[in-house]
Protein backbone atom coordinates (compact mmCIF):
# COMPACT_ATOMS: atom_id res chain seq x y z
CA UNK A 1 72.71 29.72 -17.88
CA UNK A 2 69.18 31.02 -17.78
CA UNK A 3 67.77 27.44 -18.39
CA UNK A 4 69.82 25.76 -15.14
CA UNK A 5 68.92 29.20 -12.87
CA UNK A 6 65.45 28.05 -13.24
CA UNK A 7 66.16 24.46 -12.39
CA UNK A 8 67.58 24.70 -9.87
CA UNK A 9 65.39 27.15 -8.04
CA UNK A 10 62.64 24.57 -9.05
CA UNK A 11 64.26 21.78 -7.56
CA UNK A 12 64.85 23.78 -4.43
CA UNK A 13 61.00 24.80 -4.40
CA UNK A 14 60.08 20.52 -4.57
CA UNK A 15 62.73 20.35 -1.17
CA UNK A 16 60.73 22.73 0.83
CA UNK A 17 57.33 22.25 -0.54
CA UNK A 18 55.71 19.32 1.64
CA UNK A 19 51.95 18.24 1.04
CA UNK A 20 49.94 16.19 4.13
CA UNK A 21 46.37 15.18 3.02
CA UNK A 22 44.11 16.36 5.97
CA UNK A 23 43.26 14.90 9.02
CA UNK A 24 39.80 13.50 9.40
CA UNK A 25 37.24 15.48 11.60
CA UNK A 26 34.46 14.38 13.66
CA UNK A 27 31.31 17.20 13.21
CA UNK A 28 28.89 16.84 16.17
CA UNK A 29 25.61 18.60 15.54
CA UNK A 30 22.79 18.21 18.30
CA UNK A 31 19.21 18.41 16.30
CA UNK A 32 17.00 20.72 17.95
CA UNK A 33 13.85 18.46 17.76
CA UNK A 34 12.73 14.79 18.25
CA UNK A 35 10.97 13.10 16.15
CA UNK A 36 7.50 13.26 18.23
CA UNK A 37 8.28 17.17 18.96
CA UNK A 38 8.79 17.86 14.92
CA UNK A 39 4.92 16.54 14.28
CA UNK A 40 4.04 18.55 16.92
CA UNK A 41 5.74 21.85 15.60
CA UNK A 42 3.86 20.51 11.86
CA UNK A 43 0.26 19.77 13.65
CA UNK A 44 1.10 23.39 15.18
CA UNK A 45 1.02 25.02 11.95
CA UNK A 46 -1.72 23.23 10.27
CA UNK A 47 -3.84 24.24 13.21
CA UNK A 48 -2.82 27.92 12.28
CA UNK A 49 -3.06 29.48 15.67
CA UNK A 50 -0.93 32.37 15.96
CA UNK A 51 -1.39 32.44 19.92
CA UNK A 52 -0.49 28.75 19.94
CA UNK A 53 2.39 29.35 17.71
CA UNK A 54 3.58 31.70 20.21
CA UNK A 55 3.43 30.00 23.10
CA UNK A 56 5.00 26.90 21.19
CA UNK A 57 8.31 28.54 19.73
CA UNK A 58 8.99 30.46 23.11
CA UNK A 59 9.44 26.86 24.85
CA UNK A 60 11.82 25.55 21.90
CA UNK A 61 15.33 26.19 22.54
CA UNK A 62 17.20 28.22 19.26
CA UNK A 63 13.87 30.04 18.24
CA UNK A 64 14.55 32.95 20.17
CA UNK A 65 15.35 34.63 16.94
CA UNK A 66 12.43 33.54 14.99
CA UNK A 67 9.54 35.66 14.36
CA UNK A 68 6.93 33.45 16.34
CA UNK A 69 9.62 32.99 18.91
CA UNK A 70 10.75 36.15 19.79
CA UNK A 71 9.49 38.38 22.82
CA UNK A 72 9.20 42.28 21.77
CA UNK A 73 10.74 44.97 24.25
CA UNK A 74 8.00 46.10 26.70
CA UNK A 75 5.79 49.24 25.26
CA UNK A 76 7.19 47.80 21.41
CA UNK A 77 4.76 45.15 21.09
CA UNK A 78 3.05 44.63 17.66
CA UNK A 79 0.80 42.18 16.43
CA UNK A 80 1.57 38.83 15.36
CA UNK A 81 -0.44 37.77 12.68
CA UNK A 82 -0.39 34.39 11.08
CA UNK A 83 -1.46 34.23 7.03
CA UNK A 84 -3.09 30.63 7.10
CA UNK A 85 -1.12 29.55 4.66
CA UNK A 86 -0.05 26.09 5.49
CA UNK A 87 -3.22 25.15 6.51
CA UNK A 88 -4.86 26.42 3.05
CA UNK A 89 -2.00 24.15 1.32
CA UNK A 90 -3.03 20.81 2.71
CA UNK A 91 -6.49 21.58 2.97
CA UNK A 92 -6.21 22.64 -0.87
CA UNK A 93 -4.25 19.73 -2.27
CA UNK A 94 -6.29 16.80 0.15
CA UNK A 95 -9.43 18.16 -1.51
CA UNK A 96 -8.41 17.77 -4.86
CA UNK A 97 -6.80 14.22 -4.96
CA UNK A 98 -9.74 13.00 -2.73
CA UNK A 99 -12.57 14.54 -4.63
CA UNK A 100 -10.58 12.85 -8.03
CA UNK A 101 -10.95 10.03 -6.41
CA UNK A 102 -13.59 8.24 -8.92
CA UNK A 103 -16.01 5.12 -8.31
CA UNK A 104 -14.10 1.60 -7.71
CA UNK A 105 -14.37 -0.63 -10.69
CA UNK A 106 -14.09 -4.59 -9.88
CA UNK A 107 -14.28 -7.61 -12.03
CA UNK A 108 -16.76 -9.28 -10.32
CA UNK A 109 -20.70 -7.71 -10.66
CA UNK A 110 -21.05 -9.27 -6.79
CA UNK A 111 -17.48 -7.99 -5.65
CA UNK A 112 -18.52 -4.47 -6.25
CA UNK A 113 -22.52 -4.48 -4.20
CA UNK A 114 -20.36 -5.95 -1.34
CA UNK A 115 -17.87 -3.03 -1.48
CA UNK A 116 -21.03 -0.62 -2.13
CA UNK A 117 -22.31 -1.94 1.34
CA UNK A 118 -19.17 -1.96 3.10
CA UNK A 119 -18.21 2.17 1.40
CA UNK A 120 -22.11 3.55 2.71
CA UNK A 121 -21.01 2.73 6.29
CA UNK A 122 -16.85 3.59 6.16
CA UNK A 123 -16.97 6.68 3.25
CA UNK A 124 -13.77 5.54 1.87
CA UNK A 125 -13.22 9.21 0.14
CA UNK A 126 -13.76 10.60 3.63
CA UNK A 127 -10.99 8.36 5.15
CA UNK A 128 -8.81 9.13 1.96
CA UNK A 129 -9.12 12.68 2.31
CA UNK A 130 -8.01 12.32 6.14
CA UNK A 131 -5.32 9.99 5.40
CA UNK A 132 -3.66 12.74 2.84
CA UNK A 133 -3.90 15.97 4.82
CA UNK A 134 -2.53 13.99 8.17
CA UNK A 135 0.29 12.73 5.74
CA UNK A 136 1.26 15.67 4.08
CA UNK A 137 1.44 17.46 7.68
CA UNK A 138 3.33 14.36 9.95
CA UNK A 139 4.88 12.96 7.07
CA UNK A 140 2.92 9.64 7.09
CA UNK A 141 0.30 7.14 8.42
CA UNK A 142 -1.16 3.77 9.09
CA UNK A 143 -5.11 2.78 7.47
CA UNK A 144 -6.30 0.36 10.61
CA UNK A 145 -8.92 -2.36 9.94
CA UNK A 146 -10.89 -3.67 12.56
CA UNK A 147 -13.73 -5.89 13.58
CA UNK A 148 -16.54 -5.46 15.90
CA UNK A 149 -19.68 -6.65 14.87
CA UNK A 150 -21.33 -4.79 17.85
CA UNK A 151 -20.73 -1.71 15.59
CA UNK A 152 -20.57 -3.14 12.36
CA UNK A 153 -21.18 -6.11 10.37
CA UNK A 154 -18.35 -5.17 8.23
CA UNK A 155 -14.40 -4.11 8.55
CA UNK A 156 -14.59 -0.44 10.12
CA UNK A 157 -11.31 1.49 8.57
CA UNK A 158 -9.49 3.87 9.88
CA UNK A 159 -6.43 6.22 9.39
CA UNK A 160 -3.79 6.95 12.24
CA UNK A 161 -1.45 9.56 11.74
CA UNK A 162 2.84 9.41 12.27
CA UNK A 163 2.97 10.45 16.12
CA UNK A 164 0.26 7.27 16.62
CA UNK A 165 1.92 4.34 14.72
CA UNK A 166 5.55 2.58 15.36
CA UNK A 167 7.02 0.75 12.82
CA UNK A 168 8.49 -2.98 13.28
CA UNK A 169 11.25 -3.39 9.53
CA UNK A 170 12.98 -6.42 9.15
CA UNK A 171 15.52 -6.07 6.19
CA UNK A 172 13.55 -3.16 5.64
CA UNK A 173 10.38 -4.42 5.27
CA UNK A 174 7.61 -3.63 7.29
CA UNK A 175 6.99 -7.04 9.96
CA UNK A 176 4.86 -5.23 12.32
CA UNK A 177 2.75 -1.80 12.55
CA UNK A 178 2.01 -0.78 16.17
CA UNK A 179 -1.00 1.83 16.86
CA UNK A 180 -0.78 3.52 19.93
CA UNK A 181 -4.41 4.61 21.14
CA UNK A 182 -4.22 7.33 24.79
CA UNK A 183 -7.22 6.92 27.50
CA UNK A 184 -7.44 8.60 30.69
CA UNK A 185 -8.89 6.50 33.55
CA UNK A 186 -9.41 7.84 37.04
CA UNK A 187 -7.06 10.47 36.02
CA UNK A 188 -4.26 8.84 34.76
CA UNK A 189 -3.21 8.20 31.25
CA UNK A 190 -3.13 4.89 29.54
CA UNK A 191 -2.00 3.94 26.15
CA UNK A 192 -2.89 0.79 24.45
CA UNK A 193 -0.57 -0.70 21.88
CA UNK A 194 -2.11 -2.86 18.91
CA UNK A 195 0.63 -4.97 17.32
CA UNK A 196 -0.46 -5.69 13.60
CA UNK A 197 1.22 -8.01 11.97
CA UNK A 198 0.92 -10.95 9.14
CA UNK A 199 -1.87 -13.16 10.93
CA UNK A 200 -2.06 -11.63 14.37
CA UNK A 201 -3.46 -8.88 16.50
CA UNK A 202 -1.64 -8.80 19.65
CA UNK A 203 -2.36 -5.54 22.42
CA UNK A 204 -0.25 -4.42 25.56
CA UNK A 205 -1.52 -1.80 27.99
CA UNK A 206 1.12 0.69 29.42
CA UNK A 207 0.54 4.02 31.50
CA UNK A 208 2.83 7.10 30.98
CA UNK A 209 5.81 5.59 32.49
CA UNK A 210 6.22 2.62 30.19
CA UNK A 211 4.75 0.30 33.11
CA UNK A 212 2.99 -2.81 31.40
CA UNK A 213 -0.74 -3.51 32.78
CA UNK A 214 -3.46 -5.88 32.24
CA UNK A 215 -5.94 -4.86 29.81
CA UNK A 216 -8.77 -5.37 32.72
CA UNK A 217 -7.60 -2.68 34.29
CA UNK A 218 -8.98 -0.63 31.73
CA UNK A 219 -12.70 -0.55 31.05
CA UNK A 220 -12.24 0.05 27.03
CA UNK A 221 -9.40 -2.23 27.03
CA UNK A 222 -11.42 -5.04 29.28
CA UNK A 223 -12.89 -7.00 26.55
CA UNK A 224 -9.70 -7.32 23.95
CA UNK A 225 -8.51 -10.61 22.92
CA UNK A 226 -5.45 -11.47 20.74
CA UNK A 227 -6.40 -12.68 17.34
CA UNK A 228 -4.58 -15.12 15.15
CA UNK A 229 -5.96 -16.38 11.55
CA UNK A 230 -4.96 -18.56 8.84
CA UNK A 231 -3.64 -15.81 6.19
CA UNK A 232 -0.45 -14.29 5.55
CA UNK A 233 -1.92 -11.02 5.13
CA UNK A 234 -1.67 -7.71 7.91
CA UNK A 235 -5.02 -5.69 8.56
CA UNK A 236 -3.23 -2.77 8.41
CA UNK A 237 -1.59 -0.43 5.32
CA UNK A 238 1.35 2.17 5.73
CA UNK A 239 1.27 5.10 3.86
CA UNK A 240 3.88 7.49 3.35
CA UNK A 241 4.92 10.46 0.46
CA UNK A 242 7.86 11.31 0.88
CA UNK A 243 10.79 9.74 2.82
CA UNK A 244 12.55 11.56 5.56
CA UNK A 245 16.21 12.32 6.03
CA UNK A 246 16.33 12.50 9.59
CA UNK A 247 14.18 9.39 10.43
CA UNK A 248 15.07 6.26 8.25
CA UNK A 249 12.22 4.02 7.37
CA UNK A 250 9.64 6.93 8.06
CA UNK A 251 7.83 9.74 5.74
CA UNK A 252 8.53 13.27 5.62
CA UNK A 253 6.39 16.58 6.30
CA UNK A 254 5.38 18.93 3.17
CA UNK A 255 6.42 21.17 6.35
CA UNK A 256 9.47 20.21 7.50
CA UNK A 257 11.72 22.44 4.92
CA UNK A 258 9.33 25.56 5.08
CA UNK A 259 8.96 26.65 8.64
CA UNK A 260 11.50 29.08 8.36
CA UNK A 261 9.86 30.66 5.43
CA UNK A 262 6.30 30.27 7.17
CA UNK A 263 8.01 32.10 9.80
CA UNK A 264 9.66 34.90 7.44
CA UNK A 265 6.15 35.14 5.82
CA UNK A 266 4.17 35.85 8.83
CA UNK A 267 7.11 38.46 10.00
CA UNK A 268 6.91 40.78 6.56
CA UNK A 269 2.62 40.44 6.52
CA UNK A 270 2.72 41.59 10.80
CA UNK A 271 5.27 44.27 9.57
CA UNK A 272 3.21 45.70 6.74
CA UNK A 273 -0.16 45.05 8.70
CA UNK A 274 2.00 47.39 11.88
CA UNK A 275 3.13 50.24 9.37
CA UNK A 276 -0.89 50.50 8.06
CA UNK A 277 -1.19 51.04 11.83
CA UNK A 278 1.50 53.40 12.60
CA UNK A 279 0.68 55.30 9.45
CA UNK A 280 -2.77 56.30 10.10
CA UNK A 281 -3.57 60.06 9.24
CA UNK A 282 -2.84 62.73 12.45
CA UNK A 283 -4.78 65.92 12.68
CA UNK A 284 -3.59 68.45 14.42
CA UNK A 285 -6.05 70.88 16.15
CA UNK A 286 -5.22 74.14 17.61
CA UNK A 287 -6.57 74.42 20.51
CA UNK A 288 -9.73 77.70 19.49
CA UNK A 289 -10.92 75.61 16.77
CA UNK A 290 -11.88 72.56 19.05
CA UNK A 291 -15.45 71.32 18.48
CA UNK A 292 -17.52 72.08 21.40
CA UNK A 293 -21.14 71.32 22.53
CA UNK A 294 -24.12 73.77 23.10
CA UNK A 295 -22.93 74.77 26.41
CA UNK A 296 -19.15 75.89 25.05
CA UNK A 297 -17.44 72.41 26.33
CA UNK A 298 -14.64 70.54 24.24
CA UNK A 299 -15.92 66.90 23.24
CA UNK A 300 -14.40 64.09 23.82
CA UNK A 301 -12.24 62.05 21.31
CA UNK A 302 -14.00 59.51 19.54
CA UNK A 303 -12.18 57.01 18.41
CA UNK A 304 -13.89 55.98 14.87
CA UNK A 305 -15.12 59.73 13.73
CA UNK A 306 -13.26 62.07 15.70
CA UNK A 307 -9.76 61.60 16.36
CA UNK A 308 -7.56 64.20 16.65
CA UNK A 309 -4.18 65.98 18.63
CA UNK A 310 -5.02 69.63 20.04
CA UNK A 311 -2.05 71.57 19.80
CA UNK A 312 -1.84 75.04 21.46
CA UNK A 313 -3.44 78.59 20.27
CA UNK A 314 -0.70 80.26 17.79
CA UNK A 315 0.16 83.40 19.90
CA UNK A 316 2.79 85.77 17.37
CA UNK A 317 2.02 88.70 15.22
CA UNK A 318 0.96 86.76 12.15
CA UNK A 319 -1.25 83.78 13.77
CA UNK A 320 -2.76 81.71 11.37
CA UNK A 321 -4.49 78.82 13.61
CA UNK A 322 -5.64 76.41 11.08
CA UNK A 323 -6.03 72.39 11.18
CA UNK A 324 -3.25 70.47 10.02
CA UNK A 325 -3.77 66.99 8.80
CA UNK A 326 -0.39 64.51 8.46
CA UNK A 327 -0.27 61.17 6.36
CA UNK A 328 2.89 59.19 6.65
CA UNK A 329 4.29 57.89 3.44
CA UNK A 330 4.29 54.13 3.48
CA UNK A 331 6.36 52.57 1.28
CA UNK A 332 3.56 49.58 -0.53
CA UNK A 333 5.88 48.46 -2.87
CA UNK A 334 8.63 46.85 -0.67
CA UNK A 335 6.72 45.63 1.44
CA UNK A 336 4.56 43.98 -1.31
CA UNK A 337 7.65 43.01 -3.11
CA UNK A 338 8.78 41.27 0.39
CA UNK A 339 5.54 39.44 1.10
CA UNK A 340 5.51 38.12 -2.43
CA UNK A 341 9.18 36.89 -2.57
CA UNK A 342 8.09 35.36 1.47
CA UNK A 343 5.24 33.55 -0.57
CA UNK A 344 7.14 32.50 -3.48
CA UNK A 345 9.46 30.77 -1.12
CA UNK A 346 6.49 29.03 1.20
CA UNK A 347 4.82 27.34 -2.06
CA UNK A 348 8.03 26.77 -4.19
CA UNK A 349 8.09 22.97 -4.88
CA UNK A 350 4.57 21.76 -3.62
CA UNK A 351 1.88 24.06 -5.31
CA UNK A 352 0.97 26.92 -7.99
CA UNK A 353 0.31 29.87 -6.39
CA UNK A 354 -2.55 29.75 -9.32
CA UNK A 355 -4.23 26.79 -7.20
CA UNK A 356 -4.56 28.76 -4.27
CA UNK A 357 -6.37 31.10 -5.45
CA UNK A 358 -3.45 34.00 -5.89
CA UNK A 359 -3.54 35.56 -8.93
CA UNK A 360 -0.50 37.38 -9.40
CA UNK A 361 -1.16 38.33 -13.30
CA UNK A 362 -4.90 39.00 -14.48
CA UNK A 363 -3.88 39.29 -18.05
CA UNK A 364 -2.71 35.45 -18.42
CA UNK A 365 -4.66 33.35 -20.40
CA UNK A 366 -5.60 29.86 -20.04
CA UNK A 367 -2.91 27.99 -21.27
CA UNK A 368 -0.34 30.21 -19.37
CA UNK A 369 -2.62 29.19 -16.19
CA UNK A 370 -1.92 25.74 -17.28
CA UNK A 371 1.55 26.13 -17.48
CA UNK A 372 1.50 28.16 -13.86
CA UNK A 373 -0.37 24.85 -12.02
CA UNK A 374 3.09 22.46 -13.29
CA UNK A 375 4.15 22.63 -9.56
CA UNK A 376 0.59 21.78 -8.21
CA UNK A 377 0.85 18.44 -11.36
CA UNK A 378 3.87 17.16 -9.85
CA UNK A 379 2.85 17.40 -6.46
CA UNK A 380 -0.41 15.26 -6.80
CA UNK A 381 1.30 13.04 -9.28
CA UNK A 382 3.46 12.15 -6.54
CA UNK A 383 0.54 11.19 -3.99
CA UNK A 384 -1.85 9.71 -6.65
CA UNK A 385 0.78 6.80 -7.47
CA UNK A 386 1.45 6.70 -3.85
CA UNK A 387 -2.30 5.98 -3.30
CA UNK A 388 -2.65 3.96 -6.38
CA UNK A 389 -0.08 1.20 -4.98
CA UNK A 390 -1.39 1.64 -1.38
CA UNK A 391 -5.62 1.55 -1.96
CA UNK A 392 -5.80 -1.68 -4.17
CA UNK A 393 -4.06 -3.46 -1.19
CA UNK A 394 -5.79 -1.42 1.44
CA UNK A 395 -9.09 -2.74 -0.61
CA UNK A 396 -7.57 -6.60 -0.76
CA UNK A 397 -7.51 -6.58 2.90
CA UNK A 398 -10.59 -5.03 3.66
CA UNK A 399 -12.26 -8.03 1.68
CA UNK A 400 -9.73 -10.09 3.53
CA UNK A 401 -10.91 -9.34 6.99
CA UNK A 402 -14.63 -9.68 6.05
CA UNK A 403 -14.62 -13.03 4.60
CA UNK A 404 -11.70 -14.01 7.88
CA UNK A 405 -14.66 -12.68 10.21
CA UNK A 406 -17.32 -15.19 8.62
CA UNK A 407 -14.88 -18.22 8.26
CA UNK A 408 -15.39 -18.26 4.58
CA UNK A 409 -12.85 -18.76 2.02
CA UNK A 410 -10.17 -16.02 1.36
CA UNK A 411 -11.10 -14.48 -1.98
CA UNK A 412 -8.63 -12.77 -4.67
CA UNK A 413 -9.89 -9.73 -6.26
CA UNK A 414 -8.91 -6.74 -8.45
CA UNK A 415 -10.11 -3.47 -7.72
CA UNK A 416 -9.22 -0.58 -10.01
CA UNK A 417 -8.40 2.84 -8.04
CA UNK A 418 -8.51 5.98 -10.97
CA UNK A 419 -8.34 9.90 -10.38
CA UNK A 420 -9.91 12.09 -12.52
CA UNK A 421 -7.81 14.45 -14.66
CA UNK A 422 -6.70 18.15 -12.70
CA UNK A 423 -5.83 21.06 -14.54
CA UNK A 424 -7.33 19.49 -18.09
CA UNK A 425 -7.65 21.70 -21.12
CA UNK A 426 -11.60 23.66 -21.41
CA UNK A 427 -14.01 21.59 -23.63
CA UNK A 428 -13.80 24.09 -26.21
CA UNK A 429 -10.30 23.51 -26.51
CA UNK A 430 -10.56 19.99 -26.78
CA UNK A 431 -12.98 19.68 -29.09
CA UNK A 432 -10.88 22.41 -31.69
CA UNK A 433 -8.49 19.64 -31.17
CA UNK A 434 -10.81 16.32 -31.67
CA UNK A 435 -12.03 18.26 -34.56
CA UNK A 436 -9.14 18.53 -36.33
CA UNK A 437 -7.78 15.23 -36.17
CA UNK A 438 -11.28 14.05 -37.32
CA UNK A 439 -10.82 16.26 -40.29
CA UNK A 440 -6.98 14.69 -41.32
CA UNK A 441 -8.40 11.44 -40.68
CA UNK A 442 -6.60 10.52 -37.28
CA UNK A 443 -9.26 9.54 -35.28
CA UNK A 444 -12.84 7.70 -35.37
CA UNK A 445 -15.83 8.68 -33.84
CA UNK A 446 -15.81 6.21 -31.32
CA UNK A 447 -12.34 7.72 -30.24
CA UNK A 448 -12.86 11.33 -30.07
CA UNK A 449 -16.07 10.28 -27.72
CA UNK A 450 -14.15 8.99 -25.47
CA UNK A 451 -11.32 11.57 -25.91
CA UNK A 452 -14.42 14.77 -25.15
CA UNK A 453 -16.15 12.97 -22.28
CA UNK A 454 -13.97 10.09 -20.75
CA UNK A 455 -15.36 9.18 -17.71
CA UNK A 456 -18.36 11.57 -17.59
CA UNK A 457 -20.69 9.45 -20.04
CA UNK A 458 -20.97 5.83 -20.11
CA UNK A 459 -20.20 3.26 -22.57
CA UNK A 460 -23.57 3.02 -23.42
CA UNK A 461 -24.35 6.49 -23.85
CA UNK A 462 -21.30 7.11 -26.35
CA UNK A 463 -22.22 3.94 -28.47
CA UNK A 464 -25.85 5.50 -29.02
CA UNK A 465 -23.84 8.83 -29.87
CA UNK A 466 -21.63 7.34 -32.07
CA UNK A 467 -24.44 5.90 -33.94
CA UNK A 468 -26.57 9.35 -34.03
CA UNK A 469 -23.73 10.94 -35.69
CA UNK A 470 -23.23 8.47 -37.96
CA UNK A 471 -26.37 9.28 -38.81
CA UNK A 472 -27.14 12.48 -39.26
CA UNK A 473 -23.77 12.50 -41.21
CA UNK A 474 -25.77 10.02 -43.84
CA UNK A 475 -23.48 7.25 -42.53
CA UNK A 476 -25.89 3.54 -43.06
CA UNK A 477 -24.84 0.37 -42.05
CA UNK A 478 -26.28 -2.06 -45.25
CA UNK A 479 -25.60 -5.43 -45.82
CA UNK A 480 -23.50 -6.88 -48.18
CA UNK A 481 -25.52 -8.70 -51.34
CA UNK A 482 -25.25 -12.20 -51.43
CA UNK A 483 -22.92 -13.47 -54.21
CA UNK A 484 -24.23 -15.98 -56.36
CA UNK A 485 -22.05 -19.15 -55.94
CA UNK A 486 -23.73 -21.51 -58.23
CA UNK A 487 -21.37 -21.71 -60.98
CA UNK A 488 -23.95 -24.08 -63.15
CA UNK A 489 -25.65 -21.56 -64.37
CA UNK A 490 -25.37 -17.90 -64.94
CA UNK A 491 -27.65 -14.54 -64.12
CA UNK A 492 -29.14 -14.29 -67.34
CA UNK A 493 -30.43 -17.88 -67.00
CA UNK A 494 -27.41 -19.10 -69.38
CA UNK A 495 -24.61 -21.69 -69.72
């Protein structure tokens, strides 16, 4: 009876009980920046000016809450006081890659004095170093190869950032790069458009309303010609880190995710800097014990030595007028606690706080320092390939361009781009290391030469090494005796 109770309340339950999958939604969000407003914000911060900064998040709508954006109560002002710290990230992690960078290595003896000429007058680790900090802040960039042999009697590179390059993608793939160059000419602004593409230079003058004009009407523009040349090659490389969410096809900013903790970073160093202020000792004066000059009159409050609150004479029975001197507890640890979690989260996935200099543990040794500058190894790893695909072509074209401009022959060539190692183990470590697997018999001389020095020392140099230490280890190359293949006859003169 039990048993068909149950089933039939069940059944009953399935009657009633009606499932409809949902309805589809439509989700409009408005983004709160353009694409040519976002670099702006990014350049903002690399240029670390807190008044600028200011003036900057006041005009963008939905930052009224933010730190930099916000507008204290009249007579509540404090100060606003930007850390550096974005600025001190690129500046940090351009340096490094670009002073890696190590001499190009060609195949050709003659390939590499031409590139030696060409390097003295464009500084290609100059350029490099350029092209990386202007990525890392806009998200990415265009190297630009021209020719005028009024300046230069060989390709003149340079780097354009995101906010001065369109891209033309056909299927993806880059067709066309367009560098977009401003003048101002009698007052109004101009801005010249150079189409790159596979075999062609083309330009188009427009002012600030998108209205085409001749390029005579410009003096700088006066004397530029389309180009065409036999070549399926572009003077022009795009460069990019990371790629962007919002904007298919284009790189994103190391800055893009961080702002907000940029932001939250700069609000709990103002807020620790304003309680240091607020809680500056008080003394409290009565009003008999003033200091006074020769002649009996009270001195003035100085600011730096002599800063004080006069309080009245105590009148009653038991007067006991006697300075007073107040120091407001401030509480250091949360707000160190807060500024370090506000760091953590501003360098968390791009670099070691280690490689910046912080040192948040001075009883870590060297290999936990290692282990601290992981994030700092991932993050060049990341640009170094980038570079490594992009600077052999870069290098290609460069060649390219100079043997288009003389009408000679277009020349293949292989130039080898290397960084130096970051974050290596000491030499003392390494050669505990190279010492032991000498000792088990895992390695030659020859190898644990090149394992100590690598680049540092040249081939030559660790050859004549090798060979000293083969030496002073009693180590003599002898030649082998000559074997007696006569078989007529024996040693002792015999048959």
């Amino acid at each position: 009876m039990f048993d068909r109770i149950k089933t039939s309340i069940v059944d009953k339950l399935r009657g009633f009980l009606k499932i409809y999958p949902a309805a589809d939604q439509q989700i409009s969000i408005r983004e709160n920046m353009s694409f040519d407003m976002n670099i702006a914000v990014n350049k903002l911060w690399y240029r670390g000016d807190s008044y600028e900064l200011s003036q900057a998040y006041r005009q963008i709508s939905g930052m009224s809450c933010s730190f930099w954006g916000s507008v204290p109560t009249h007579g509540l002002e404090i100060r606003k006081i930007h850390t550096g710290l974005p600025k001190t990230m690129v500046n940090i992690l351009s340096g490094m890659i670009a002073d890696d960078l190590q001499d190009l290595k060609f195949q050709s003896e003659s390939d590499k004095l031409l590139w030696d000429d060409m390097d003295k007058e464009n500084h290609l680790k100059d350029v490099v170093k350029q092209a990386i900090s202007q990525t890392l802040v806009t998200g990415d960039g265009a190297f630009k190869i021209s020719i005028d042999s009024e300046i230069s009697a060989f390709p003149i590179l340079a780097f354009y950032e995101a906010d001065h390059i369109d891209l033309h993608r056909e299927h993806g793939r880059i067709q066309e790069i367009i560098f977009k160059t401003p003048y101002i000419h009698n007052d109004r602004l101009y801005i010249l458009y150079e189409h790159y593409g596979n075999g062609y230079v083309t330009y188009e003058l427009k002012d600030s309303y998108g209205k085409l004009h001749d390029l005579s009407d410009l003096p700088q523009t006066a004397e530029l010609e389309p180009v065409r040349w036999n070549g399926d090659f572009m003077l022009a490389e795009y460069v990019q880190f990371y790629s962007s969410e919002k904007q298919k096809g284009r790189g994103q900013s190391i800055f893009d995710a961080k702002r907000d903790n940029f932001d939250a970073l700069d609000e709990a160093w103002s807020q620790w800097m304003d309680a240091l202020r607020q809680g500056r000792s008080k003394t409290y004066i009565p009003e008999c014990l003033l200091p006074r000059d020769e002649n009996g009159l009270l001195l003035s409050g100085n600011a730096f030595d002599n800063r004080f609150i006069k309080i009245g004479n105590d009148t009653s029975e038991t007067a006991q007028n006697k300075i007073d001197v107040e120091q407001p507890a401030i509480p250091h640890d949360s707000y160190l606690s807060t500024y370090v979690t506000a760091l953590d989260l501003c360098l968390q996935g791009i670099v070691s706080p280690s490689t910046l200099g912080i040192d948040t543990k001075k009883l870590d040794n060297a290999e936990a320092q290692r282990e601290k500058e992981k994030t700092t190894l991932y993050t060049r790893q990341t640009i170094v390939n980038a570079l490594q695909n992009v600077l052999p072509r870069l290098i290609q074209k460069i060649f390219y361009a100079y043997h288009t401009a003389l009408k000679l022959p277009l020349k293949e060539m292989t130039a080898d781009v290397t960084f130096g190692e970051y974050a290596n183990p000491s030499f003392e470590s390494q050669v505990e290391t190279v010492s032991k697997a000498r000792q088990g018999g895992f390695m030659s001389i020859n190898a644990s030469l090149d394992e100590l020095y690598g680049d540092t020392k040249t081939d030559v140099w660790k050859a004549e090494e090798a060979e000293r230490i083969r030496k002073e280890q009693g180590v003599v190359d002898m030649d082998e005796p000559a074997l007696d293949m006569n078989f007529g006859g024996s040693m002792y003169g015999g048959v």
